[in-house]
Protein backbone atom coordinates (compact mmCIF):
# COMPACT_ATOMS: atom_id res chain seq x y z
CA UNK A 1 199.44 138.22 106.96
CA UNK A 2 198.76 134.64 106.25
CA UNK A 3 198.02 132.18 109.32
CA UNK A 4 201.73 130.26 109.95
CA UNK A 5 201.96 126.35 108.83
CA UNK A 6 200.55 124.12 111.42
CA UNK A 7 202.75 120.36 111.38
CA UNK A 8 201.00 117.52 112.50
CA UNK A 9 203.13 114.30 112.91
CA UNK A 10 201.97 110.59 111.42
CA UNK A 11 203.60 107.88 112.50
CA UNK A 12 204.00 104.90 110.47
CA UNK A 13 205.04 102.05 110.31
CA UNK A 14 205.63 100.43 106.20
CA UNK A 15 204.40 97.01 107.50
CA UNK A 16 200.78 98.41 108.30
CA UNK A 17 198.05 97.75 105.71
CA UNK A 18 195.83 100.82 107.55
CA UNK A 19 199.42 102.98 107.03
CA UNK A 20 198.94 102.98 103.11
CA UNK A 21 195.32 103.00 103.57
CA UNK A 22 195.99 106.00 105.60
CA UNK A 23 198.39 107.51 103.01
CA UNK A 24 195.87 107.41 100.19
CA UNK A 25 192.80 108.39 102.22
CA UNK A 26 195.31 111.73 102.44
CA UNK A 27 196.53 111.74 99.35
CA UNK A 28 193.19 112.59 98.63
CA UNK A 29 192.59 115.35 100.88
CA UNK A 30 195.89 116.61 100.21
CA UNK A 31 194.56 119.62 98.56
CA UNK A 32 191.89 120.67 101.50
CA UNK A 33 194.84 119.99 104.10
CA UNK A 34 196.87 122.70 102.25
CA UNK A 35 194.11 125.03 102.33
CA UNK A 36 194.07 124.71 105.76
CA UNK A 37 197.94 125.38 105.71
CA UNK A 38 198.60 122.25 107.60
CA UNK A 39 201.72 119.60 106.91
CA UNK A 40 201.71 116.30 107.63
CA UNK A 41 205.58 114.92 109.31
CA UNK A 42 205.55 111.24 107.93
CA UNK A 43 207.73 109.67 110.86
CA UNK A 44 209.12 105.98 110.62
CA UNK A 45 208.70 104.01 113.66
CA UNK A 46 209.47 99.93 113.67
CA UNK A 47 205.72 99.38 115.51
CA UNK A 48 206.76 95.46 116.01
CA UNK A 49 209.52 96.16 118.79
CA UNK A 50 206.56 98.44 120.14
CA UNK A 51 203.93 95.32 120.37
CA UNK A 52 206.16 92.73 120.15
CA UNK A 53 204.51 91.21 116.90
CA UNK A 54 206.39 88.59 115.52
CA UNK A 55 208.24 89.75 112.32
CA UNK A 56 206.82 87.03 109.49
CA UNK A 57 204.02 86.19 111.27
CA UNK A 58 201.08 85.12 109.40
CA UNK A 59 197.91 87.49 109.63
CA UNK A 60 195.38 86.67 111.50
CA UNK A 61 191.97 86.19 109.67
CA UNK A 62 190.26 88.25 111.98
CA UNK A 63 192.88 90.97 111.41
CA UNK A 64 192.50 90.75 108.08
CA UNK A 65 188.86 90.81 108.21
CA UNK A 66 189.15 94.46 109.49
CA UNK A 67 191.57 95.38 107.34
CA UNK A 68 189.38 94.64 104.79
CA UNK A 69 186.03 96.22 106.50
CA UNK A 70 188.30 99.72 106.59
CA UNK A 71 189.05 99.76 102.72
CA UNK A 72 185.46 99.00 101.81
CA UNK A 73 184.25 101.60 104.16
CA UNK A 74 187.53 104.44 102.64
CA UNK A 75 187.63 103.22 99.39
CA UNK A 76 190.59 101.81 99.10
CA UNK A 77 192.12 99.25 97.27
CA UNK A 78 195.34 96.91 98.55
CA UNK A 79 196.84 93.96 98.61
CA UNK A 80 196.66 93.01 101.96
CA UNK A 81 200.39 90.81 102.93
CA UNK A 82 199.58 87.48 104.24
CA UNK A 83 202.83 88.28 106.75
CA UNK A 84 203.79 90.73 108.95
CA UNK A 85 206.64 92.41 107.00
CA UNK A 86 210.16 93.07 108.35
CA UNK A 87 210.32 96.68 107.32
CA UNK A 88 212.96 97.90 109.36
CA UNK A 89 215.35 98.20 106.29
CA UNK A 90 212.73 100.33 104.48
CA UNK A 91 212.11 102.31 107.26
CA UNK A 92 215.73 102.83 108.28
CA UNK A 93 216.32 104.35 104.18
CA UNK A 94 213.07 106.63 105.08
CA UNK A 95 215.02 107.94 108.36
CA UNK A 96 218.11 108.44 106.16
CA UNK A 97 215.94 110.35 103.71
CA UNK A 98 214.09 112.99 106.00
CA UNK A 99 214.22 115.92 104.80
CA UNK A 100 215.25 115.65 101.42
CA UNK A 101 213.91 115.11 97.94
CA UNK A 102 213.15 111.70 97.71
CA UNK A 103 212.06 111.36 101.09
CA UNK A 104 208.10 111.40 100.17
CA UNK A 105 209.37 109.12 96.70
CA UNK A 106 210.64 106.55 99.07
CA UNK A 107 207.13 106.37 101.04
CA UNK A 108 204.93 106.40 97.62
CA UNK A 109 207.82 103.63 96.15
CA UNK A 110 207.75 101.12 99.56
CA UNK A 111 203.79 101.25 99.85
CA UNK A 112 203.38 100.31 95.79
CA UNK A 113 205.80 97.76 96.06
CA UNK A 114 203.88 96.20 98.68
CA UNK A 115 200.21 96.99 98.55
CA UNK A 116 199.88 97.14 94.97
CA UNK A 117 202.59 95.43 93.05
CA UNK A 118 202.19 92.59 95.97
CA UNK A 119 206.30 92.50 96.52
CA UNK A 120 207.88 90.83 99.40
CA UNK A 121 210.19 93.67 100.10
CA UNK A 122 212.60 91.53 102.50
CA UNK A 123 213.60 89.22 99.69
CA UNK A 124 216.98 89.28 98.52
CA UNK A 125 217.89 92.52 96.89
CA UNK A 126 214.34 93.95 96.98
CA UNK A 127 215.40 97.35 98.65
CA UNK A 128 218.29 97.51 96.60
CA UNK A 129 215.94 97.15 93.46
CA UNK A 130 213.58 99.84 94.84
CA UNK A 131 216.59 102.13 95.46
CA UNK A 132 217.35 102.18 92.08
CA UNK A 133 214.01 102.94 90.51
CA UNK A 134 214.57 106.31 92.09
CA UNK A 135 218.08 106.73 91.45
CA UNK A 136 219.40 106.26 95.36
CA UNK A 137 222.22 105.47 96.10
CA UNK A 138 221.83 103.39 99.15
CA UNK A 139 226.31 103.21 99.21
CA UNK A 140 225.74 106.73 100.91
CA UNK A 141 223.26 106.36 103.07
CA UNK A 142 224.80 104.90 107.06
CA UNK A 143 221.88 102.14 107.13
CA UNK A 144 223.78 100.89 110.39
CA UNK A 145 223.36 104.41 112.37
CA UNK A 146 219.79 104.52 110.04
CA UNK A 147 218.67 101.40 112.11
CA UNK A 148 220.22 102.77 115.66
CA UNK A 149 218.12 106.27 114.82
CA UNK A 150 214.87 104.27 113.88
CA UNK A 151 215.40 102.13 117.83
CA UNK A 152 215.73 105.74 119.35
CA UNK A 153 212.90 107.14 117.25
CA UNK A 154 210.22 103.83 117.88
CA UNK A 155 211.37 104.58 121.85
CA UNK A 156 210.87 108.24 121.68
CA UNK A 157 207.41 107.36 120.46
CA UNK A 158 206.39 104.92 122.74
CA UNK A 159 207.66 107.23 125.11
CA UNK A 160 205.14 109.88 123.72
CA UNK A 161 202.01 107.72 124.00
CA UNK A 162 202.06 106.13 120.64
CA UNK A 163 201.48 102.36 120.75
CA UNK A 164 199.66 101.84 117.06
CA UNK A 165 200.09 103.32 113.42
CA UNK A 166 198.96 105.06 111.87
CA UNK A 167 198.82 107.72 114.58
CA UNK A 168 198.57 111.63 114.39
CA UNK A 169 199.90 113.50 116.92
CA UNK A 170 197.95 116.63 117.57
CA UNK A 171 200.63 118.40 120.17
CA UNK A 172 200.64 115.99 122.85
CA UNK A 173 196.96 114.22 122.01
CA UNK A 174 197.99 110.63 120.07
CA UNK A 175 195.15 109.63 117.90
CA UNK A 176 195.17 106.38 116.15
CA UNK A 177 193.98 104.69 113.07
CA UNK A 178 192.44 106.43 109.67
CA UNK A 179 188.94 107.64 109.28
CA UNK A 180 186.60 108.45 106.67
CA UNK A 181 187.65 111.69 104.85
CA UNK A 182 184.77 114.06 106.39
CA UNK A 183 186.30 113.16 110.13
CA UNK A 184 189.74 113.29 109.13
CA UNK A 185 189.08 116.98 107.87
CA UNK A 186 186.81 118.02 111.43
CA UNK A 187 189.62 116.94 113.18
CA UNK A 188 191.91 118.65 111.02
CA UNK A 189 189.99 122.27 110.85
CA UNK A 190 189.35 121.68 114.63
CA UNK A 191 192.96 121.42 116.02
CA UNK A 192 193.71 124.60 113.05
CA UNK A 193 190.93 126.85 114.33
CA UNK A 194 192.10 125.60 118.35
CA UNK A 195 195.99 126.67 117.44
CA UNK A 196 194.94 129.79 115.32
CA UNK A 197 192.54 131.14 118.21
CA UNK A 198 193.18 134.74 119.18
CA UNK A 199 194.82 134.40 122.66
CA UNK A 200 193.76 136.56 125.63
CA UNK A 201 195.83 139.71 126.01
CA UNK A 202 197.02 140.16 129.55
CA UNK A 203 194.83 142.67 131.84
């Protein structure tokens, strides 16, 4: 009988440069995380009313320094924002989307737009425009009870230990940030092999 799926929850935030670092360094490794029968639950959280970040503000140069020391050392590309982006809108439509079809579309579309295509996703009409590249219809989605359930969810997680994204949660063990691909696979076989572990029968 085949081991049973293992989730592991990653919570993100769309305004994080190390977020869609994160995302392609798994991307990547998406094929050896199968093997080990292991999902990853993408979960939205708006990390700014966690820190208290400024929405807008402009980046720091020794933030963006480090930002820029991670890609070189994962190989990855971006287009680093020179703001900290308002993404509660975006994230609210990912909240809305759990679950269904174009939930992971959403994610791939947002991060593009941003990181690669260099688009200031809070100007006017921007997630309207992204909507409609994938065919959503944003009319149906309650983005008012979307942004309520994304203020629950960010306090649920700060309630759970997280104060940074990305951040896996590996049962109740928060571990932040993105590391090269040979750690993020130990840790991944690790907590597998610790779950999957024959458990003592009773005497």
């Amino acid at each position: 009988m085949p081991d049973r799926c293992l989730t592991i929850p990653v919570y993100y935030d769309f305004a994080a440069t190390l977020c869609y670092v994160a995302h392609r360094v798994l991307a990547r490794l998406d094929p050896q995380i199968r093997d080990l029968q292991i999902s990853l639950d993408w979960r939205p959280i708006d990390l700014t009313s966690i820190t208290g970040w400024r929405r807008g503000a402009r980046l720091q140069e020794g933030a963006r320094q480090n930002i820029l020391r991670v890609m070189r050392d994962l190989d990855v590309e971006a287009a680093i924002p020179a703001r900290w982006t308002d993404s509660r809108a975006a994230l609210a439509v990912a909240l809305a989307l759990r679950g269904s079809p174009s939930e992971i579309a959403w994610r791939e579309r947002v991060w593009s737009a941003i990181f690669e295509e260099g688009r200031v996703i809070t100007g006017e009409g921007e997630i309207e425009r992204l909507a409609r590249d994938l065919r959503i219809d944003l009319q149906s989605i309650d983005q008012a009870g979307a942004q309520r359930q994304l203020a629950r969810v960010t306090r649920d997680a700060l309630g759970a230990g997280i104060n940074g994204v990305p951040t896996f949660m590996f049962d109740n063990w928060p571990v932040g940030g993105i590391q090269e691909d040979r750690t993020m696979l130990t840790l991944f076989q690790r907590y597998a092999r610790k779950k999957r572990e024959p458990r003592g029968q009773p005497e």
